[in-house]
PDB file of N, CA and C in Angstrom:
ATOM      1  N   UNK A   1     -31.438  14.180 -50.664  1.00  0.00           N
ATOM      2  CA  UNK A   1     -32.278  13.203 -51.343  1.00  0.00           C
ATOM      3  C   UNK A   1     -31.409  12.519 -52.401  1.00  0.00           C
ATOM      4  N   UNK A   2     -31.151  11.286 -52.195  1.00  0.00           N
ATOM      5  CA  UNK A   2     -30.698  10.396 -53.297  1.00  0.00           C
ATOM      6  C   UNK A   2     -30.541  10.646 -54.876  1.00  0.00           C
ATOM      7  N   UNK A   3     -32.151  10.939 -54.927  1.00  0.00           N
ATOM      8  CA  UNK A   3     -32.465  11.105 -56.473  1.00  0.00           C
ATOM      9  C   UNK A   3     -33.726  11.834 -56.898  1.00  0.00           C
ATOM     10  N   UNK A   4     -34.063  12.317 -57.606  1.00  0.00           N
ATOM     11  CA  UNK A   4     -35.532  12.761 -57.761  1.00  0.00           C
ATOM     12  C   UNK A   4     -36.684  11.778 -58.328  1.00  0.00           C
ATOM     13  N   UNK A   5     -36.193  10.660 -58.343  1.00  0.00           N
ATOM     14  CA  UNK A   5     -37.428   9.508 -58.638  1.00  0.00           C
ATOM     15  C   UNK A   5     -38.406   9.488 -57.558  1.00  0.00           C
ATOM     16  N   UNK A   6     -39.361   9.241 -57.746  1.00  0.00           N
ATOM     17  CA  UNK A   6     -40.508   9.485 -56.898  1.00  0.00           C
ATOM     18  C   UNK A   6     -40.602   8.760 -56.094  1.00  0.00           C
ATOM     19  N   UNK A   7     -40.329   7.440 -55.842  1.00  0.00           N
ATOM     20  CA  UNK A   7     -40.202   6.496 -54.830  1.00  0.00           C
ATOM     21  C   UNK A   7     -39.018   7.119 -53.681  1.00  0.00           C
ATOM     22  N   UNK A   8     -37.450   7.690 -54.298  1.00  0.00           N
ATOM     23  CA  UNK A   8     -36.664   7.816 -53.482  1.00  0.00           C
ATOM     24  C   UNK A   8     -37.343   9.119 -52.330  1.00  0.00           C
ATOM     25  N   UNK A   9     -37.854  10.070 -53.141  1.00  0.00           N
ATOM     26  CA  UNK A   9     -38.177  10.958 -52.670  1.00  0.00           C
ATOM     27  C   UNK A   9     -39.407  10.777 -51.508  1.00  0.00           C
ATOM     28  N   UNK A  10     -40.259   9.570 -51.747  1.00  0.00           N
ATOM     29  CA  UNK A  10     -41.254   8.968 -50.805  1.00  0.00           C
ATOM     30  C   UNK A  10     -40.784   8.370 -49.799  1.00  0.00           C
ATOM     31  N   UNK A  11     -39.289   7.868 -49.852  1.00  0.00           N
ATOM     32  CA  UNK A  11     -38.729   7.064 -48.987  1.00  0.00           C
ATOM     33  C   UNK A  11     -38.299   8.631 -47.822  1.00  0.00           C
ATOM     34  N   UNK A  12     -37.038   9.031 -48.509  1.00  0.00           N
ATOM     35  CA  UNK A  12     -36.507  10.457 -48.125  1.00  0.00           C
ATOM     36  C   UNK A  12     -37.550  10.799 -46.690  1.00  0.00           C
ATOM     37  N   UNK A  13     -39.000  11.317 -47.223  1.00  0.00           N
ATOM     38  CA  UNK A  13     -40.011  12.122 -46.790  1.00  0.00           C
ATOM     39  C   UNK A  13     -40.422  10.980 -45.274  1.00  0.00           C
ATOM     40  N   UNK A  14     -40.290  10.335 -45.672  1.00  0.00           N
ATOM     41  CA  UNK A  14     -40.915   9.163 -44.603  1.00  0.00           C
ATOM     42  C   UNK A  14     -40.063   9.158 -43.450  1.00  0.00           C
ATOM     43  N   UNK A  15     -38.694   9.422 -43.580  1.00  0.00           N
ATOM     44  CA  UNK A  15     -37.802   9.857 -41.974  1.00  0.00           C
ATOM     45  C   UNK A  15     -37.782  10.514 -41.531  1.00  0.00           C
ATOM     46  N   UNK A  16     -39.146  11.771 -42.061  1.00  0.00           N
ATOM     47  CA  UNK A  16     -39.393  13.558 -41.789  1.00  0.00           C
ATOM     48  C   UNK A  16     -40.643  13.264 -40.991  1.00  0.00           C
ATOM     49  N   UNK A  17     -41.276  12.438 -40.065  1.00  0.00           N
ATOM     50  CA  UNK A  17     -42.751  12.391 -39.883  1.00  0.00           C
ATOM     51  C   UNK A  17     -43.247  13.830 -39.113  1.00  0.00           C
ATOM     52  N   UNK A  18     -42.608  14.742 -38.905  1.00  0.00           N
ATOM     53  CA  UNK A  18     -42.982  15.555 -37.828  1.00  0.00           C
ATOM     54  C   UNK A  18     -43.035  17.311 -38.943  1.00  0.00           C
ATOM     55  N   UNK A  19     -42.497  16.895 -40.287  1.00  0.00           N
ATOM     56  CA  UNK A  19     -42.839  18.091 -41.095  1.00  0.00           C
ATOM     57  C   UNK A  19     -43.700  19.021 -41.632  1.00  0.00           C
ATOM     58  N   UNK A  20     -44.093  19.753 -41.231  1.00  0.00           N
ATOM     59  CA  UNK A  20     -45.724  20.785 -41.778  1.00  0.00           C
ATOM     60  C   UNK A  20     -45.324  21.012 -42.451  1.00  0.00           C
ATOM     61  N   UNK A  21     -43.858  21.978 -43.469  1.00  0.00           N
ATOM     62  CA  UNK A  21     -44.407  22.288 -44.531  1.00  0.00           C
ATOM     63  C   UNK A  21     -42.859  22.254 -44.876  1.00  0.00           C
ATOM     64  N   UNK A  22     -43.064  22.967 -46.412  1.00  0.00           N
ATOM     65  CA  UNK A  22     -42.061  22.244 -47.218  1.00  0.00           C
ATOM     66  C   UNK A  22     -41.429  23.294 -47.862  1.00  0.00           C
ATOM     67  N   UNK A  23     -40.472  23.971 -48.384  1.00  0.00           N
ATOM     68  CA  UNK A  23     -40.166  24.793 -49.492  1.00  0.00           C
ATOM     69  C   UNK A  23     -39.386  24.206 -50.711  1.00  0.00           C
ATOM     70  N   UNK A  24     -40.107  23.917 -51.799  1.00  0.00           N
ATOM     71  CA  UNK A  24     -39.460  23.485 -52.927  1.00  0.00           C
ATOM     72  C   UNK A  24     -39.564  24.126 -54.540  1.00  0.00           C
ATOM     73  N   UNK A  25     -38.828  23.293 -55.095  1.00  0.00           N
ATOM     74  CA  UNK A  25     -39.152  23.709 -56.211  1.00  0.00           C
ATOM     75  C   UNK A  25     -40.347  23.386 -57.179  1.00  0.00           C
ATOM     76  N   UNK A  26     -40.098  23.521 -57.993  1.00  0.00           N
ATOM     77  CA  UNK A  26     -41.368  23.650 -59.087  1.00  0.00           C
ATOM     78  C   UNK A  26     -41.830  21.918 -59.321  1.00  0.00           C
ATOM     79  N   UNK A  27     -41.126  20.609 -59.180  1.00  0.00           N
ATOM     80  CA  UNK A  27     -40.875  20.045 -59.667  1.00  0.00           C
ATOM     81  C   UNK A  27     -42.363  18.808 -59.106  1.00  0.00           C
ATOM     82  N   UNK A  28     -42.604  18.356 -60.465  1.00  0.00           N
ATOM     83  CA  UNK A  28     -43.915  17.604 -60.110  1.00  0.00           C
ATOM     84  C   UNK A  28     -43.775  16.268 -59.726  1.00  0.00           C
ATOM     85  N   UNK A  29     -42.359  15.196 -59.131  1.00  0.00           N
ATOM     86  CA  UNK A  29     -42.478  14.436 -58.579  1.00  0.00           C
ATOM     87  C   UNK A  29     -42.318  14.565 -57.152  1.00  0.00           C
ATOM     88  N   UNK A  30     -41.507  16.230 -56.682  1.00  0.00           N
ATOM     89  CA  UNK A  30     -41.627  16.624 -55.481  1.00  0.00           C
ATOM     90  C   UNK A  30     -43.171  16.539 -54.880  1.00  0.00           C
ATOM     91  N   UNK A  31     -43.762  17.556 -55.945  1.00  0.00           N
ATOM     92  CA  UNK A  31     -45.261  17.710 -55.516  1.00  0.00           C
ATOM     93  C   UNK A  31     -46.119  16.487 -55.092  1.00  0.00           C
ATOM     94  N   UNK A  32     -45.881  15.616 -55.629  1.00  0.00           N
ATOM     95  CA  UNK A  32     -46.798  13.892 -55.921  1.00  0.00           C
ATOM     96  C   UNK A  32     -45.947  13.076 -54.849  1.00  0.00           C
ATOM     97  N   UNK A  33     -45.138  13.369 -54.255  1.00  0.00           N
ATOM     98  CA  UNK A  33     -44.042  12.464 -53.669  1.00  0.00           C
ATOM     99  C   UNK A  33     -45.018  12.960 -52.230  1.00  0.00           C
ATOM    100  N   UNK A  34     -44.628  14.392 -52.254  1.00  0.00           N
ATOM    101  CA  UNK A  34     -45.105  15.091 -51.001  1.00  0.00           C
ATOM    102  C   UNK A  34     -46.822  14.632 -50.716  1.00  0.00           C
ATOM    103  N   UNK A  35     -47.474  14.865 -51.444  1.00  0.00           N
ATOM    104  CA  UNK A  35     -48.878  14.356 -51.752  1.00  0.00           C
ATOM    105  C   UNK A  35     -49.541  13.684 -50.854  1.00  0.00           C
ATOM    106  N   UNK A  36     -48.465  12.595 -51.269  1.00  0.00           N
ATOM    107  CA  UNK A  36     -48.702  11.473 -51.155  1.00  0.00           C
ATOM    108  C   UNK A  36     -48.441  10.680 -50.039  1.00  0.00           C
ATOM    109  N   UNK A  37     -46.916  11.189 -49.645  1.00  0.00           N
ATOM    110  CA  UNK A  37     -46.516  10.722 -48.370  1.00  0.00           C
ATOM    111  C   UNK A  37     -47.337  11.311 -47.182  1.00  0.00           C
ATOM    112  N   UNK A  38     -47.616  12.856 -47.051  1.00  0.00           N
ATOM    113  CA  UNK A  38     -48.095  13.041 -45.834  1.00  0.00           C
ATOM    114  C   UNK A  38     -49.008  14.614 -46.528  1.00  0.00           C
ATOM    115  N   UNK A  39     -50.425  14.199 -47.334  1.00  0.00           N
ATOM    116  CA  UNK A  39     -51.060  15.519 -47.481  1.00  0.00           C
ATOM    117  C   UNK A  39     -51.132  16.670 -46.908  1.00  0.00           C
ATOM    118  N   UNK A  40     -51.034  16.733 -45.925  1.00  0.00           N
ATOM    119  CA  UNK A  40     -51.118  17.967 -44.724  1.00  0.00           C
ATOM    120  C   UNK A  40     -50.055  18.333 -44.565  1.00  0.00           C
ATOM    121  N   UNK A  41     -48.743  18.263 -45.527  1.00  0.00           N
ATOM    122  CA  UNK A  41     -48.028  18.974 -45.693  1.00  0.00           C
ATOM    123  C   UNK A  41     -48.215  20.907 -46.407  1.00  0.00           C
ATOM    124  N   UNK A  42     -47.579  21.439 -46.154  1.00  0.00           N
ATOM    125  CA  UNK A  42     -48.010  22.810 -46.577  1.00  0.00           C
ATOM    126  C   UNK A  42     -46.353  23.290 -47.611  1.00  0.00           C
ATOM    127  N   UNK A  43     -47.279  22.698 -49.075  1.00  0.00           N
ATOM    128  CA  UNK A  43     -45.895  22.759 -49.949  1.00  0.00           C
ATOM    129  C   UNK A  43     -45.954  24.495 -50.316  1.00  0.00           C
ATOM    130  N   UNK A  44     -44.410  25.425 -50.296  1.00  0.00           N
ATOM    131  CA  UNK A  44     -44.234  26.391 -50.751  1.00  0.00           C
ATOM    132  C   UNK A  44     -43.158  26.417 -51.782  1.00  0.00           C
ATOM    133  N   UNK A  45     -43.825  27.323 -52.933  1.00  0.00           N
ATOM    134  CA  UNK A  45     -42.816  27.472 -53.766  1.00  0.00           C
ATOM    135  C   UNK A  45     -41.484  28.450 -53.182  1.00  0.00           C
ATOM    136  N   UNK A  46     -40.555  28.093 -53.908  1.00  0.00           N
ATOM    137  CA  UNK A  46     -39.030  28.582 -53.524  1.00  0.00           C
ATOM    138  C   UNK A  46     -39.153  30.120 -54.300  1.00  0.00           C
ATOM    139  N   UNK A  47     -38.591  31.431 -53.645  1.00  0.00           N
ATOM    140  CA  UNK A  47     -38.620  32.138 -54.379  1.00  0.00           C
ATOM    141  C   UNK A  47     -38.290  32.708 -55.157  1.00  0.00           C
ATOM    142  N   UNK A  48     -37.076  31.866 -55.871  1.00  0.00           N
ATOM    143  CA  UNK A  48     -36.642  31.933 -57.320  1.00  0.00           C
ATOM    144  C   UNK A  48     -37.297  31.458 -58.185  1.00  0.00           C
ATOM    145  N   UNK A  49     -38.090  30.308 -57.997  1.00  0.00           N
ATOM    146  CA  UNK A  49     -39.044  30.539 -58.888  1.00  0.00           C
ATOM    147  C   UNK A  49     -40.589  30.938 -59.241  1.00  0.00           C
ATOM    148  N   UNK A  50     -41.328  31.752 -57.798  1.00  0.00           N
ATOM    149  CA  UNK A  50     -41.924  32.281 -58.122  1.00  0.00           C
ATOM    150  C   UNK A  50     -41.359  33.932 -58.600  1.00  0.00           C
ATOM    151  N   UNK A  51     -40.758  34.118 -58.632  1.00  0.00           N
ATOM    152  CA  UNK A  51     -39.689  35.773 -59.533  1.00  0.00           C
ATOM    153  C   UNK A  51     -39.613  35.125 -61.029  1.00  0.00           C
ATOM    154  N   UNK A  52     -39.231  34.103 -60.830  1.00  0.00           N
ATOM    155  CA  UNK A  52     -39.040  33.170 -62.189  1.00  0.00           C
ATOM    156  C   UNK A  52     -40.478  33.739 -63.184  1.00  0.00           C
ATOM    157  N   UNK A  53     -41.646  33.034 -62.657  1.00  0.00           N
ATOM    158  CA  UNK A  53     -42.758  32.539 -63.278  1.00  0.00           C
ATOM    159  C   UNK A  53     -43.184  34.352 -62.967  1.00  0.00           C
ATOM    160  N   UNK A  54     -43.304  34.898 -62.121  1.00  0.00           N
ATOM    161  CA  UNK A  54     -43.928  36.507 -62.238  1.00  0.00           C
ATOM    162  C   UNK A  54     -43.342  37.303 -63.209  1.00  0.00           C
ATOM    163  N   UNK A  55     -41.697  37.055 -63.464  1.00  0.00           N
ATOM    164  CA  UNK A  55     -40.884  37.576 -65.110  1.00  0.00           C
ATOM    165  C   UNK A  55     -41.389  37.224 -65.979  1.00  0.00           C
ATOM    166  N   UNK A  56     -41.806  35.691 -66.382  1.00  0.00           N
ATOM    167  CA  UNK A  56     -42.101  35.388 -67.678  1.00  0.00           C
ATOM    168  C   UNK A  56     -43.375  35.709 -67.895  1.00  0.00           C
ATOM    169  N   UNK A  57     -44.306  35.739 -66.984  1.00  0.00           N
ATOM    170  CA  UNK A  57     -45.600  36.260 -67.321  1.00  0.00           C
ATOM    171  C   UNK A  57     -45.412  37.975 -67.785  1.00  0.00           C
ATOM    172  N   UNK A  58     -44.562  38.681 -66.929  1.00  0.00           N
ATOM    173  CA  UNK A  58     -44.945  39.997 -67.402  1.00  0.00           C
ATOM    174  C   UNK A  58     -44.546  40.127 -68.603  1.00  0.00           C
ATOM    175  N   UNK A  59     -43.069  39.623 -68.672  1.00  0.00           N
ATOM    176  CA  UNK A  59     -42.409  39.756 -69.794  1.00  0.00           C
ATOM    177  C   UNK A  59     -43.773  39.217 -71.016  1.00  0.00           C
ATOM    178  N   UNK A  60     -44.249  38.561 -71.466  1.00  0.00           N
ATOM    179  CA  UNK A  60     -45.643  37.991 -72.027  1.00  0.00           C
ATOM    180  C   UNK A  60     -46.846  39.018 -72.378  1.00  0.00           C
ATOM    181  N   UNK A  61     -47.202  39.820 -71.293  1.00  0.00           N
ATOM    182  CA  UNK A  61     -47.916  40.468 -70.887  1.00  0.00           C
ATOM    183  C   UNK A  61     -47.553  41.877 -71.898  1.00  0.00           C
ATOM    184  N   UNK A  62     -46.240  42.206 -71.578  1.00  0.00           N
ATOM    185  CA  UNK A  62     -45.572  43.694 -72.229  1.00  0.00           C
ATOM    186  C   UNK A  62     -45.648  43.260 -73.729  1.00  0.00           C
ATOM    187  N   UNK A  63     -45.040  41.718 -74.211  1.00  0.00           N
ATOM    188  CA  UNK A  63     -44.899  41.601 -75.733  1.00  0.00           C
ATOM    189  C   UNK A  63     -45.987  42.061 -76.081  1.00  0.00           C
ATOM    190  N   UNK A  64     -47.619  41.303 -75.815  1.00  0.00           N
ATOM    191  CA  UNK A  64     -48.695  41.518 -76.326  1.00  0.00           C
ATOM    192  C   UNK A  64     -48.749  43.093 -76.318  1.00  0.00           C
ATOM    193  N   UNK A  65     -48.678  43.734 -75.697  1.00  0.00           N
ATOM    194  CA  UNK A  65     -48.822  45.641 -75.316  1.00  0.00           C
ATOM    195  C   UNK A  65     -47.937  46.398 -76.666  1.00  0.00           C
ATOM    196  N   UNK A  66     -46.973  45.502 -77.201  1.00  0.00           N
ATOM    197  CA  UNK A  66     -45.767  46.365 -77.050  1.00  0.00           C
ATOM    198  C   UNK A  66     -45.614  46.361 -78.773  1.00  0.00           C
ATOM    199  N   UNK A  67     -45.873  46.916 -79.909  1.00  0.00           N
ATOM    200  CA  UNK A  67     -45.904  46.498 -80.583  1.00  0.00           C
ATOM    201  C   UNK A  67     -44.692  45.988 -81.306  1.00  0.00           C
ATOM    202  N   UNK A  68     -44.347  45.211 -82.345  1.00  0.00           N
ATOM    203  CA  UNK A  68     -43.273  44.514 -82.643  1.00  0.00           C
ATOM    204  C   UNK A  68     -42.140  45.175 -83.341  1.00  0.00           C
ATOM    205  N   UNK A  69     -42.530  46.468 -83.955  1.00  0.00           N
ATOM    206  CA  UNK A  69     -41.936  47.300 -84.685  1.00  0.00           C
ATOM    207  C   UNK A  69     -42.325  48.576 -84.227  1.00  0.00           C
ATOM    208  N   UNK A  70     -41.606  49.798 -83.591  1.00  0.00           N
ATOM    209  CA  UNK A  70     -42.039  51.216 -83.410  1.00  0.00           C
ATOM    210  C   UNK A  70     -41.096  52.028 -84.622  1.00  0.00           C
ATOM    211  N   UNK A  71     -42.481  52.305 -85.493  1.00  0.00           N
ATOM    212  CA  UNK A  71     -41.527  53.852 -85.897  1.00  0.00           C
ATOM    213  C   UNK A  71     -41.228  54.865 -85.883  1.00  0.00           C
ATOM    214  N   UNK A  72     -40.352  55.861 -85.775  1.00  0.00           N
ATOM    215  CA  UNK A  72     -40.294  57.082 -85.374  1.00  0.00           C
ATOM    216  C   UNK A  72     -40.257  57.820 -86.710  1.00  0.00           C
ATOM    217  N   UNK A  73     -41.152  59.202 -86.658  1.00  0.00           N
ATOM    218  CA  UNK A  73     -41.182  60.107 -87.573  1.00  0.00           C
ATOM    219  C   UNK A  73     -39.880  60.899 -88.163  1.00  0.00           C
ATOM    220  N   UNK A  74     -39.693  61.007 -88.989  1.00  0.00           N
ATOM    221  CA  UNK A  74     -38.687  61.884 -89.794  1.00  0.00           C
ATOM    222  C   UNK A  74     -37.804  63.266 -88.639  1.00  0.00           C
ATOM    223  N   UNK A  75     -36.782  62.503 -88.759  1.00  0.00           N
ATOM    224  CA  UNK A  75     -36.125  63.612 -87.838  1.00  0.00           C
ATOM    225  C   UNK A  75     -35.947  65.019 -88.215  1.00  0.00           C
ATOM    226  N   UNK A  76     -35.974  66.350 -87.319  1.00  0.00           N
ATOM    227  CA  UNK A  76     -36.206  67.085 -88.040  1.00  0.00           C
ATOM    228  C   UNK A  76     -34.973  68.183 -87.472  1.00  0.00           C
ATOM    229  N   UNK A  77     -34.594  68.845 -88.082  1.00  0.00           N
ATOM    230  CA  UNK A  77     -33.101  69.587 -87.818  1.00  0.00           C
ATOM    231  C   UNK A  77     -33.649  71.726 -87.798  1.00  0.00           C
ATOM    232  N   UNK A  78     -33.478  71.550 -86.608  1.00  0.00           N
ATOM    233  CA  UNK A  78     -33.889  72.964 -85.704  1.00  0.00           C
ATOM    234  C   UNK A  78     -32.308  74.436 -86.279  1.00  0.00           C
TER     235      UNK A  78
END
């Protein structure tokens, strides 16, 4: 693809007429390009970035859990 402007990418898509589905990235002129040119496309995310987006959520998930400071009690000598 030329460029990621949304027109190039509409052009691009238009010499594909026979494509069901798609694997891309995250990117929202892909999404609107694809859309648009031929709906009944079947867009999939790439799976680096759904690992991407399932890390940052957990990672998110643990901060809230996790408190910001742990202290440990007075060490004690046996």
């Amino acid at each position: 693809i030329p460029s990621r402007k949304l027109s190039d990418v509409q052009e691009w898509l238009q010499n594909f007429p026979n494509l069901t589905f798609i694997i891309r990235d995250g990117s929202h002129t892909f999404r609107s390009a694809i859309s648009e040119v031929s709906p009944d496309i079947i867009q999939i995310a790439d799976r680096f970035h759904v690992l991407k987006s399932l890390t940052d959520h957990a990672v998110k998930a643990l901060r809230a859990l996790i408190p910001k400071k742990i202290e440990l009690g007075e060490e004690k000598h046996f």
